[in-house]
PDB file of N, CA and C in Angstrom:
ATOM      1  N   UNK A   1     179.980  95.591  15.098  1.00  0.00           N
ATOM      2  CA  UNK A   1     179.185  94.492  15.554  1.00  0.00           C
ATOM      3  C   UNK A   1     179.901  93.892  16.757  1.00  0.00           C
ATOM      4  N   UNK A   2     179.413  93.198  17.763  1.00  0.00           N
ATOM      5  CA  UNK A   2     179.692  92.984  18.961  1.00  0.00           C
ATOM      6  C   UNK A   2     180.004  91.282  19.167  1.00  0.00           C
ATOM      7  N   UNK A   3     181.095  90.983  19.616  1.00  0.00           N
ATOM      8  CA  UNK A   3     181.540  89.652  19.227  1.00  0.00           C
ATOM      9  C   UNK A   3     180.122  88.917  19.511  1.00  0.00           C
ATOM     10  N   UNK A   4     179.257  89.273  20.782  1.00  0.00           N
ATOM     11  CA  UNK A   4     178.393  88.431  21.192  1.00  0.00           C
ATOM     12  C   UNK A   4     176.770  88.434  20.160  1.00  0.00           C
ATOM     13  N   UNK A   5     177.451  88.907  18.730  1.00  0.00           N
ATOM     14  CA  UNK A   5     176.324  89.067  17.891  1.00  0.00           C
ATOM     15  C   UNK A   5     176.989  87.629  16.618  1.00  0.00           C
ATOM     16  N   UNK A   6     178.153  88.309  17.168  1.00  0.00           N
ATOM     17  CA  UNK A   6     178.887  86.653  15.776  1.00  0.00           C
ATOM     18  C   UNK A   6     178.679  85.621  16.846  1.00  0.00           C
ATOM     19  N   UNK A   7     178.630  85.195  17.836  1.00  0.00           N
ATOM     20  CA  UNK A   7     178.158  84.101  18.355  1.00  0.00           C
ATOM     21  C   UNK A   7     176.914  83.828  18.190  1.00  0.00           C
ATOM     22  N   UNK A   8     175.897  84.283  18.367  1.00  0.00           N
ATOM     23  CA  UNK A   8     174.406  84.487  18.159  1.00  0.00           C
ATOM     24  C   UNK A   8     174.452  83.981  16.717  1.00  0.00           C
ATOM     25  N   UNK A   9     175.310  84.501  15.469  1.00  0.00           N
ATOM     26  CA  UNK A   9     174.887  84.259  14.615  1.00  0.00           C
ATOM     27  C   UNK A   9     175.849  83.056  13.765  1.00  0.00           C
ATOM     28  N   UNK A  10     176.798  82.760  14.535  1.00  0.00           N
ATOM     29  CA  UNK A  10     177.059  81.303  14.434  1.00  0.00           C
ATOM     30  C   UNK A  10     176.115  80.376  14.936  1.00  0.00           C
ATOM     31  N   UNK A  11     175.638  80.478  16.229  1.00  0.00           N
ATOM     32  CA  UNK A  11     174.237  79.269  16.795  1.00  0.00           C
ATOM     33  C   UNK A  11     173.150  78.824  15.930  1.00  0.00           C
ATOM     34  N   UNK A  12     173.314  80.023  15.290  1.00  0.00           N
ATOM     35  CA  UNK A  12     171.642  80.591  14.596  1.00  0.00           C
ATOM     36  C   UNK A  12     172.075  79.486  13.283  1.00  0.00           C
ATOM     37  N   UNK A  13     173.135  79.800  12.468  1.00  0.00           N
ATOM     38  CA  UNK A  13     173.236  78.809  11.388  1.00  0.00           C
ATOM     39  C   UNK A  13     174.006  77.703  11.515  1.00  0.00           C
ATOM     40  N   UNK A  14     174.258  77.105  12.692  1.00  0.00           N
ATOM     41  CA  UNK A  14     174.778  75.406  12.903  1.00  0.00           C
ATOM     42  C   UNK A  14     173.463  74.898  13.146  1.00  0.00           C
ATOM     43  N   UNK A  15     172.595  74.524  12.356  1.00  0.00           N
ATOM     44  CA  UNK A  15     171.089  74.019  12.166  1.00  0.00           C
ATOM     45  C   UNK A  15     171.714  72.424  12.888  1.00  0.00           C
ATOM     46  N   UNK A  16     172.867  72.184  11.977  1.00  0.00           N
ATOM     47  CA  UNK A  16     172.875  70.510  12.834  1.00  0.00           C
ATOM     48  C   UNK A  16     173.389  70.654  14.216  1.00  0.00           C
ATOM     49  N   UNK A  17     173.272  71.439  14.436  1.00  0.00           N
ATOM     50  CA  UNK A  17     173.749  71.518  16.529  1.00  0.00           C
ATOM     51  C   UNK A  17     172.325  70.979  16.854  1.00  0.00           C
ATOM     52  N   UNK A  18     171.243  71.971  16.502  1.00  0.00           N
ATOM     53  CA  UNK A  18     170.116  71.583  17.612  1.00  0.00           C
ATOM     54  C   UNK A  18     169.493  70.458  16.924  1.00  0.00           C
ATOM     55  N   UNK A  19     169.532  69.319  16.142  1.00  0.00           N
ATOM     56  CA  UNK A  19     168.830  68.088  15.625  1.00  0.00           C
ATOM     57  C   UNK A  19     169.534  67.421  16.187  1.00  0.00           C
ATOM     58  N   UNK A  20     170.314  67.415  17.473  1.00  0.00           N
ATOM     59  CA  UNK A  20     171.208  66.713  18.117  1.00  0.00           C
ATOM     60  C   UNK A  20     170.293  66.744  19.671  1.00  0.00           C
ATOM     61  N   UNK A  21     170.500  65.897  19.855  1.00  0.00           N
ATOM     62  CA  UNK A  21     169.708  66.160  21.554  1.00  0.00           C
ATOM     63  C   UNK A  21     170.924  66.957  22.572  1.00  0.00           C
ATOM     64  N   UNK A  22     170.564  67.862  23.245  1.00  0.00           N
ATOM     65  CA  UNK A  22     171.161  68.849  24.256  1.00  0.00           C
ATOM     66  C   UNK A  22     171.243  69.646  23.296  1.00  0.00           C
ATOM     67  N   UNK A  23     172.258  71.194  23.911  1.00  0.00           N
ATOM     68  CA  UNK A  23     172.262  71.786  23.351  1.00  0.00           C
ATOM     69  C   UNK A  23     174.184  71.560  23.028  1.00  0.00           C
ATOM     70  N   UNK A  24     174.355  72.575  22.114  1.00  0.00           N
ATOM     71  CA  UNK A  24     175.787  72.481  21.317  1.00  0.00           C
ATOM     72  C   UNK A  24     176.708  72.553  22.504  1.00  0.00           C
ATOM     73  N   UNK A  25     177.963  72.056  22.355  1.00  0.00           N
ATOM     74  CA  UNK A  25     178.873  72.398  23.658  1.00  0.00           C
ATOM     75  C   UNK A  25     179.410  73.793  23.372  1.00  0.00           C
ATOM     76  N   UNK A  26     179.523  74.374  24.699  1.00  0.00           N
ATOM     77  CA  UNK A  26     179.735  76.104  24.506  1.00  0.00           C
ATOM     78  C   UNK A  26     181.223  76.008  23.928  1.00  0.00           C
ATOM     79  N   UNK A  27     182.419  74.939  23.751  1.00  0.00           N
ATOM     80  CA  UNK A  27     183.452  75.021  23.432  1.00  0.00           C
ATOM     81  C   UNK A  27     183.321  75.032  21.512  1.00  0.00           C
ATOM     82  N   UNK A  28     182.418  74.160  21.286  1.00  0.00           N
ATOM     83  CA  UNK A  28     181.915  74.027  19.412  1.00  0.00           C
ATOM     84  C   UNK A  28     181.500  75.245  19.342  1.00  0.00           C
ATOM     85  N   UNK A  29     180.423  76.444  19.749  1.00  0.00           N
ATOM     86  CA  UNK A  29     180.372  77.479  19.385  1.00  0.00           C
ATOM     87  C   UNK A  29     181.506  78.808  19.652  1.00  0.00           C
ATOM     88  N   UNK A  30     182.094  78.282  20.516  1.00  0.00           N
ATOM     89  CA  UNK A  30     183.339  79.169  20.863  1.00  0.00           C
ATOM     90  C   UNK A  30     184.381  78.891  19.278  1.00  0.00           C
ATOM     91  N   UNK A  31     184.659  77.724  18.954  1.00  0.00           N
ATOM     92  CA  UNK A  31     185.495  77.220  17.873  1.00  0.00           C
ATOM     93  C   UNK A  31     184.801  77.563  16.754  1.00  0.00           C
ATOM     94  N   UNK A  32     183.817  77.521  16.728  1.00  0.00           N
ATOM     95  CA  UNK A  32     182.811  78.292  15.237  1.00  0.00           C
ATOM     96  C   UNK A  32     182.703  79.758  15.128  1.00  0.00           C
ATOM     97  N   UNK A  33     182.845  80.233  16.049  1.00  0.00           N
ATOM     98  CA  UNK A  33     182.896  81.877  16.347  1.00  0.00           C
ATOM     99  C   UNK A  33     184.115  82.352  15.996  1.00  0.00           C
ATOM    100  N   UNK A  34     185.370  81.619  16.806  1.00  0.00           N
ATOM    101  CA  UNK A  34     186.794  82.421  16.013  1.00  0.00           C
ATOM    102  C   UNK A  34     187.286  81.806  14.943  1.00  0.00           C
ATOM    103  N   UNK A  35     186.352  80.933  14.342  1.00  0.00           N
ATOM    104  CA  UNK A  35     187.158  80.428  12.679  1.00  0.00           C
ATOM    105  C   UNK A  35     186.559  81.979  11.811  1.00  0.00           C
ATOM    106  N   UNK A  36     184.869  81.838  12.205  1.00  0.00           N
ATOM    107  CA  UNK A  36     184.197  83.561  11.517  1.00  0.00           C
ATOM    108  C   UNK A  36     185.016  84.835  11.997  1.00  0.00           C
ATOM    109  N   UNK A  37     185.494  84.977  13.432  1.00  0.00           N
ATOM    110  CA  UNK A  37     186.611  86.339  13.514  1.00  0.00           C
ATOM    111  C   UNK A  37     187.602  86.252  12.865  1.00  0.00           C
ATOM    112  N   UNK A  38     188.422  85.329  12.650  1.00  0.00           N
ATOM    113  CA  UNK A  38     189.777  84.783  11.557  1.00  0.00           C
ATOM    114  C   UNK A  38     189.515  85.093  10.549  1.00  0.00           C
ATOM    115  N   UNK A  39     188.012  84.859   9.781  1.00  0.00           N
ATOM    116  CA  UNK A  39     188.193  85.142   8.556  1.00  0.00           C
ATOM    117  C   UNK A  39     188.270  86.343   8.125  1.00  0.00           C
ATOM    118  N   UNK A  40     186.957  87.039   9.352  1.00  0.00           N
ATOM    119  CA  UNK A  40     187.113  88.257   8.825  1.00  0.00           C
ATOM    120  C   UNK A  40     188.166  89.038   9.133  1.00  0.00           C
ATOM    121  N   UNK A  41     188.876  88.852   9.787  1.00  0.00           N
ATOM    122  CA  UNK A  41     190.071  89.925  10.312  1.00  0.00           C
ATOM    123  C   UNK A  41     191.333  89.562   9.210  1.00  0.00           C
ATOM    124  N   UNK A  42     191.631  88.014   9.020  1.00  0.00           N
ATOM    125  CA  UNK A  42     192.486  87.882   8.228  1.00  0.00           C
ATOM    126  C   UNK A  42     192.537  88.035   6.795  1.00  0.00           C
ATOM    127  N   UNK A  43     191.084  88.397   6.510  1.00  0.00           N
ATOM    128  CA  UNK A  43     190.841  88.589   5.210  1.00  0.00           C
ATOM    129  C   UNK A  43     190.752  90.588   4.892  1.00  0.00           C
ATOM    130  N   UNK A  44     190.832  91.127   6.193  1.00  0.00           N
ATOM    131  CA  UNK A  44     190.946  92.432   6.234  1.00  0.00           C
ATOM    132  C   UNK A  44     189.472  92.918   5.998  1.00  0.00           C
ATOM    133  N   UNK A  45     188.559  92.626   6.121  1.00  0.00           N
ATOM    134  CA  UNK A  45     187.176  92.729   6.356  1.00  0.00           C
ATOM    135  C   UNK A  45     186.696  93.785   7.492  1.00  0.00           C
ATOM    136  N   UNK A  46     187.553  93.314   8.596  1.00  0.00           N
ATOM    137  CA  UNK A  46     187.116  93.981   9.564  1.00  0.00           C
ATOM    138  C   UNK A  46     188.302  93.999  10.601  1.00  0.00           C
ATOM    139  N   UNK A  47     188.318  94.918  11.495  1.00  0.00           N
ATOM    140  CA  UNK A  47     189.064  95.199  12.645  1.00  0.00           C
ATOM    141  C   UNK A  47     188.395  94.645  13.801  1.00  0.00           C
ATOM    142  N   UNK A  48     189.358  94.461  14.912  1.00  0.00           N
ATOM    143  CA  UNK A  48     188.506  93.713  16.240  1.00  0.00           C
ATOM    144  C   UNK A  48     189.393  94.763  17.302  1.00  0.00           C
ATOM    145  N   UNK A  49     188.392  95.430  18.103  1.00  0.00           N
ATOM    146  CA  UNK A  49     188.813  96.726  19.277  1.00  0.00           C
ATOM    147  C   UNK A  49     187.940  96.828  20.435  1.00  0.00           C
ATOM    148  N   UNK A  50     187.662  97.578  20.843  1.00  0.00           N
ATOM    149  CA  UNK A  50     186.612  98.343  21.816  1.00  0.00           C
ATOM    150  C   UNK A  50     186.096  99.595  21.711  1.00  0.00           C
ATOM    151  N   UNK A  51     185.022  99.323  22.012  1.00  0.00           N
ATOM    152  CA  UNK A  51     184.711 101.596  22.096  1.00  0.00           C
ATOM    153  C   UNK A  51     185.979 102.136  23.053  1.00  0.00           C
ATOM    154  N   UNK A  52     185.798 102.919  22.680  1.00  0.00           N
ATOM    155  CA  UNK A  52     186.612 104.189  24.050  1.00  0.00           C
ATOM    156  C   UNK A  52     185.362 104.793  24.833  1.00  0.00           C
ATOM    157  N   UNK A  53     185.604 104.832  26.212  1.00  0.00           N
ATOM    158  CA  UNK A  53     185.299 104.979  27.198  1.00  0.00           C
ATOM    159  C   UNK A  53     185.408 106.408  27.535  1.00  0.00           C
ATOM    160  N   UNK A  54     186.200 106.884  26.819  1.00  0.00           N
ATOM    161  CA  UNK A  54     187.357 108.424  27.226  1.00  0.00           C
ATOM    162  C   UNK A  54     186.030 109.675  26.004  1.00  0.00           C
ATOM    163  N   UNK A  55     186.089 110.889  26.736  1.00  0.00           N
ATOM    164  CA  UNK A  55     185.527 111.568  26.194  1.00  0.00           C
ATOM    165  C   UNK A  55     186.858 112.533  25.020  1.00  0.00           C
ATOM    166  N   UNK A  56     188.141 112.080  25.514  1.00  0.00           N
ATOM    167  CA  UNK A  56     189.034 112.810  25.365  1.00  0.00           C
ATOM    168  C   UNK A  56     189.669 111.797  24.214  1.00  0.00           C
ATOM    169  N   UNK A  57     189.389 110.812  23.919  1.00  0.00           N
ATOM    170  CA  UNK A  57     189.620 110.193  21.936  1.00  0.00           C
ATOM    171  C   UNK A  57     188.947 110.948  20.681  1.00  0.00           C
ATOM    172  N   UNK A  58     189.592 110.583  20.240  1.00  0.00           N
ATOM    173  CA  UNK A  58     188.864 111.579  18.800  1.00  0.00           C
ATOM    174  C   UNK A  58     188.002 110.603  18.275  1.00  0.00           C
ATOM    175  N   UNK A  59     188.276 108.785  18.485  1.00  0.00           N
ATOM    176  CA  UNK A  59     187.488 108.387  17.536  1.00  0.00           C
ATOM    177  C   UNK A  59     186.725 107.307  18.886  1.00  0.00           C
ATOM    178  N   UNK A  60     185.810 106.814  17.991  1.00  0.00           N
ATOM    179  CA  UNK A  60     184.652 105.719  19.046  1.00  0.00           C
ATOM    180  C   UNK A  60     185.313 104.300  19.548  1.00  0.00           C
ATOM    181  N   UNK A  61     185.813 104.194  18.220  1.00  0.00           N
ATOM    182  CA  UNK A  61     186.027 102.719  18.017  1.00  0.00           C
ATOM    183  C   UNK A  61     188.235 102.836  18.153  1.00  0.00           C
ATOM    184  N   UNK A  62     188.554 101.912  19.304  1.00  0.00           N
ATOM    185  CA  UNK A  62     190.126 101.642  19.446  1.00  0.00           C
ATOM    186  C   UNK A  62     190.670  99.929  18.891  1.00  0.00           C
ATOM    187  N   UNK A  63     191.469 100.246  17.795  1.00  0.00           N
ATOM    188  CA  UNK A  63     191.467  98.802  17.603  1.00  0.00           C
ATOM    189  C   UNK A  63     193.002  98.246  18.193  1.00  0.00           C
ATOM    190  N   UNK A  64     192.537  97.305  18.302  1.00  0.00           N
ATOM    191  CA  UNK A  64     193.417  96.134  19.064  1.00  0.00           C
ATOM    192  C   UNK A  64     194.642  95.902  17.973  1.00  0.00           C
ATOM    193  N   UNK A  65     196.065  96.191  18.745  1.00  0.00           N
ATOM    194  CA  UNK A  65     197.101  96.242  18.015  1.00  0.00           C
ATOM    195  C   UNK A  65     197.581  94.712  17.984  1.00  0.00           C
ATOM    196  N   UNK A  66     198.691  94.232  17.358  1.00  0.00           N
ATOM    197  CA  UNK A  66     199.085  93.026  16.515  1.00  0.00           C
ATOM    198  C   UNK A  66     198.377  92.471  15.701  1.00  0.00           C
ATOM    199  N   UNK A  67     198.739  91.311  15.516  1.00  0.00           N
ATOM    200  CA  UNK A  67     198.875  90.115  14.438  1.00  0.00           C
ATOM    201  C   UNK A  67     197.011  89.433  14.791  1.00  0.00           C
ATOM    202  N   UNK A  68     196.586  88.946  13.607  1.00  0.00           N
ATOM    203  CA  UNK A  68     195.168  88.768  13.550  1.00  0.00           C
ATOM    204  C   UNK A  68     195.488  86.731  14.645  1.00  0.00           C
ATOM    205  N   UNK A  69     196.411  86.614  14.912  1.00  0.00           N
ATOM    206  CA  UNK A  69     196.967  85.338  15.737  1.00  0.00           C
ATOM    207  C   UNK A  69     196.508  86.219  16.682  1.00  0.00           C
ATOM    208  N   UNK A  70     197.599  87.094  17.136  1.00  0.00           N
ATOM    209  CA  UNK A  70     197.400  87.446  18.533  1.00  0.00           C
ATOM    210  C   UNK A  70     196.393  88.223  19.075  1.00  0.00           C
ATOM    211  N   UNK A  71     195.421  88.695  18.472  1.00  0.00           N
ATOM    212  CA  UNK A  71     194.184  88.942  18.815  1.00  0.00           C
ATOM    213  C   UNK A  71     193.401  87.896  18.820  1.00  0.00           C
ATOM    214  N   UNK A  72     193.165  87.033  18.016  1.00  0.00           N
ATOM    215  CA  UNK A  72     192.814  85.866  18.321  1.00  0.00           C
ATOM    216  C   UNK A  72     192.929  84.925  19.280  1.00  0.00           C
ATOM    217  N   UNK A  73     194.653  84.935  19.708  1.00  0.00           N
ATOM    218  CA  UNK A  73     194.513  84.077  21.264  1.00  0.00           C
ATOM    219  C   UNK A  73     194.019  85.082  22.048  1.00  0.00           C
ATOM    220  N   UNK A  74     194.094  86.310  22.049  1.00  0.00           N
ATOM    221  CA  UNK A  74     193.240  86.707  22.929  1.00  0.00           C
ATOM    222  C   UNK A  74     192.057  87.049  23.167  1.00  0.00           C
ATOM    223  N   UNK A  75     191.383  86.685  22.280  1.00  0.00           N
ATOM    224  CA  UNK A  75     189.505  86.661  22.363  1.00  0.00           C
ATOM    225  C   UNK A  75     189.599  85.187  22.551  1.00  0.00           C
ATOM    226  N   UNK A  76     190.407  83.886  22.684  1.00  0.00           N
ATOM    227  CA  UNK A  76     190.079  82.797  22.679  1.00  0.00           C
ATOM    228  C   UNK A  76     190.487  82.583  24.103  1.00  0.00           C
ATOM    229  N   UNK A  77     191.191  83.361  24.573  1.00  0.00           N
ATOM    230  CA  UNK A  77     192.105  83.446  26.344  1.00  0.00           C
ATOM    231  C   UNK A  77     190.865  84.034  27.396  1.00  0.00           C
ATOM    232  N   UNK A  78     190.247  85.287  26.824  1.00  0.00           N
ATOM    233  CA  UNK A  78     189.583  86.119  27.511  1.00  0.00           C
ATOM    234  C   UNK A  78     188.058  85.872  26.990  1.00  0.00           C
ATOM    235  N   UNK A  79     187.546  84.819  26.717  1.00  0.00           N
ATOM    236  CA  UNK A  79     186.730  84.676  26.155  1.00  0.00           C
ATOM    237  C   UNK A  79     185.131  84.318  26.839  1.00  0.00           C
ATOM    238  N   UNK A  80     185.063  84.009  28.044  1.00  0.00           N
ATOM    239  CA  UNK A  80     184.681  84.305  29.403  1.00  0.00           C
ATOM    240  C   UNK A  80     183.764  85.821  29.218  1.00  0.00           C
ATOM    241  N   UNK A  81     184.929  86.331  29.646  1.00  0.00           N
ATOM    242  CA  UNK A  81     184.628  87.744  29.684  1.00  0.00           C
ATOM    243  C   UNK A  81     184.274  88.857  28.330  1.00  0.00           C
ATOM    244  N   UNK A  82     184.243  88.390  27.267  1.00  0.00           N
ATOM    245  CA  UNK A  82     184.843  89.426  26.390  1.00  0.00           C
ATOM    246  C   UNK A  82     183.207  89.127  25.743  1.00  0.00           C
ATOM    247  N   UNK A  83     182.563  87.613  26.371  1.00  0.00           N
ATOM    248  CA  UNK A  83     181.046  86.908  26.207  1.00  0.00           C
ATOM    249  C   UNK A  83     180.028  87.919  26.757  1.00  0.00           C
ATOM    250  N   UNK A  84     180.531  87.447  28.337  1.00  0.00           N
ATOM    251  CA  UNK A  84     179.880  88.060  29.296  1.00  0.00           C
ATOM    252  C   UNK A  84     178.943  89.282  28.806  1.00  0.00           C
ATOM    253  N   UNK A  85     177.823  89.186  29.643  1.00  0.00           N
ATOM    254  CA  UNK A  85     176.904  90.269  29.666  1.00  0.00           C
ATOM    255  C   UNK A  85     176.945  91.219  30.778  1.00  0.00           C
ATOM    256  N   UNK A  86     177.854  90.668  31.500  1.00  0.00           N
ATOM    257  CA  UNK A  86     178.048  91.534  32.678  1.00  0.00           C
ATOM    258  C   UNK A  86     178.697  93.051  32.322  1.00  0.00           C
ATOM    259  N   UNK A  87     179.129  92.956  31.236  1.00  0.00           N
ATOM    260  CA  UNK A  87     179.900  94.159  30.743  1.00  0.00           C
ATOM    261  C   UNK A  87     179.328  94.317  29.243  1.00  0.00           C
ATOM    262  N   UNK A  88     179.209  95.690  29.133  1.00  0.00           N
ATOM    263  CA  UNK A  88     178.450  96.058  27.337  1.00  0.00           C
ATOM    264  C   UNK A  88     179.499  95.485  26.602  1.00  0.00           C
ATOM    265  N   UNK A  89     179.184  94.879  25.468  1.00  0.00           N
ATOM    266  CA  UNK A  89     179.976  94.069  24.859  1.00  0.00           C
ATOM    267  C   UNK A  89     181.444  94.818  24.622  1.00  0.00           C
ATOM    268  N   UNK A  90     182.608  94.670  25.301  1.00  0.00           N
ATOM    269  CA  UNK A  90     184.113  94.759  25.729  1.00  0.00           C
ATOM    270  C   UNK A  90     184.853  94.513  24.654  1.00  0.00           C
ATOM    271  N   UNK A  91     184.077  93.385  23.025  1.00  0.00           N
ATOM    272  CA  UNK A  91     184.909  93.246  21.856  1.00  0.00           C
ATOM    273  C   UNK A  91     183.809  93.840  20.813  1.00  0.00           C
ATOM    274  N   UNK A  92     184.440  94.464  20.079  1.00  0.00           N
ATOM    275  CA  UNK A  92     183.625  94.619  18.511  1.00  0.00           C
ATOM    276  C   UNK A  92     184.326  94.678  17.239  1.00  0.00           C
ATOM    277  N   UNK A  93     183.746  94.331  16.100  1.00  0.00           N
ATOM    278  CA  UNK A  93     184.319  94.068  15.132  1.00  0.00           C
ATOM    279  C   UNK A  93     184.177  95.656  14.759  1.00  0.00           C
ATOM    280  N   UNK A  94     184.606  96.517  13.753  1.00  0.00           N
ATOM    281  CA  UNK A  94     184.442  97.370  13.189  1.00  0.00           C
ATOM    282  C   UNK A  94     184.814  96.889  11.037  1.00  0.00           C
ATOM    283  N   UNK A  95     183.861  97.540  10.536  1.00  0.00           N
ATOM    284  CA  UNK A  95     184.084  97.151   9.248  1.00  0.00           C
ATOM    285  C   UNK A  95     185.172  97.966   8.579  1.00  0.00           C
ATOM    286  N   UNK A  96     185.968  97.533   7.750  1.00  0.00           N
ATOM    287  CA  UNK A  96     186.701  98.267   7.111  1.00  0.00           C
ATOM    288  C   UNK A  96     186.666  98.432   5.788  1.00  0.00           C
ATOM    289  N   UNK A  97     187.363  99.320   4.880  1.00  0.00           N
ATOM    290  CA  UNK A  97     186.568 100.096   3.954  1.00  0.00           C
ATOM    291  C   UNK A  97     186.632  98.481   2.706  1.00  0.00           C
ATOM    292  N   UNK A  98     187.394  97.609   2.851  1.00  0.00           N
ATOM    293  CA  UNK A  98     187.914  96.139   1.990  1.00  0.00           C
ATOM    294  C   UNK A  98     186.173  95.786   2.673  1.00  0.00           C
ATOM    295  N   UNK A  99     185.473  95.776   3.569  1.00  0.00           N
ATOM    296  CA  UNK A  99     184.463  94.796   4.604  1.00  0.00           C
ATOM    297  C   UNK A  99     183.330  95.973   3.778  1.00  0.00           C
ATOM    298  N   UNK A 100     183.341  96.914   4.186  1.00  0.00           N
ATOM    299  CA  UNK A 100     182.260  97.743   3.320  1.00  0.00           C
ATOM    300  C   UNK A 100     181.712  97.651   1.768  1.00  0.00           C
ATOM    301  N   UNK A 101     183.205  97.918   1.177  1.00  0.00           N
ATOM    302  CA  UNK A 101     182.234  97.465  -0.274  1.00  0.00           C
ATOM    303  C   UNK A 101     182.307  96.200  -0.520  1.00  0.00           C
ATOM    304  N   UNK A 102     182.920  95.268  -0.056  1.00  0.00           N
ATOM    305  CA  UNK A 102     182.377  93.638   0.209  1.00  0.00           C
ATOM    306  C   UNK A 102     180.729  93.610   0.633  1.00  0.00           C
ATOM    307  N   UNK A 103     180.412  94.524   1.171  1.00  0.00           N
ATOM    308  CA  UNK A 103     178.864  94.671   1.899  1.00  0.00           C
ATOM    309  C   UNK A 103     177.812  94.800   0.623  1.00  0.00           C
ATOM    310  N   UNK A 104     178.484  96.099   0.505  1.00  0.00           N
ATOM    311  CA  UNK A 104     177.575  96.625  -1.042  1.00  0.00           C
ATOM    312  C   UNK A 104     177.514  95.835  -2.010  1.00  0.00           C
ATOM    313  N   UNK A 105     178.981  95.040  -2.405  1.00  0.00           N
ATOM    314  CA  UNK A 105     178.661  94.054  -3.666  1.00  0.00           C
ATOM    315  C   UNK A 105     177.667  92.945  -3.595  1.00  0.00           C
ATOM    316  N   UNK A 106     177.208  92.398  -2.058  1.00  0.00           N
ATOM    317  CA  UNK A 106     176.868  91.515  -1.806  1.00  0.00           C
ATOM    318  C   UNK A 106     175.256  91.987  -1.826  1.00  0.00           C
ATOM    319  N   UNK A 107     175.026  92.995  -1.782  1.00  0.00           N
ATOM    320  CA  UNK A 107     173.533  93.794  -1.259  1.00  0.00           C
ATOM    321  C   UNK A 107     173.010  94.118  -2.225  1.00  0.00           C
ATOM    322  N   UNK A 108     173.969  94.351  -3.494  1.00  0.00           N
ATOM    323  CA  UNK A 108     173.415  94.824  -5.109  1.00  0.00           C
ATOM    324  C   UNK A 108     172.578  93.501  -5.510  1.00  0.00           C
TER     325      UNK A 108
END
């Protein structure tokens, strides 16, 4: 899933953002978005990487090495860009096998 789908779906359920006149400040959905990447990464749910670009990887998905901190300051550093539509979404979560049957238990 593509970070710019957990934003979408943080907006989607802060119901009290829009009973507010304007719209939410892009910094409150930025802060609601990486408390949901934190959880899931720190809870081992999911990995946060990029596709590979390279025809010459074996696999699709490259995940982002360190500490679920330091991926975190850096989707919160690069966060601009990592949004942006200017580029096919540049972050994605990938599920992991703890995030998968978390899926299924929840779907039974």
């Amino acid at each position: 899933m593509g970070l710019t789908t957990v934003v979408a779906l943080v907006e989607s359920e802060k119901e009290s953002w829009w009973n507010q006149p304007g719209e939410p400040a892009s910094r409150d959905i930025k802060g609601a978005a990486l408390v949901v990447v934190k959880s899931l990464l720190s809870t081992g749910l999911m990995k946060a990487g990029e596709l590979s670009t390279s025809i010459a990887d074996q696999c699709d998905f490259l995940d982002w090495p360190g500490s679920t901190q330091k991926i975190l300051e850096y989707i919160s550093d690069e966060w601009g860009e990592l949004t942006s539509l200017d580029r096919f979404e540049p972050c994605w979560l990938r599920s992991t096998d703890a995030g998968r049957e978390a899926g299924r238990a929840i779907d039974s």
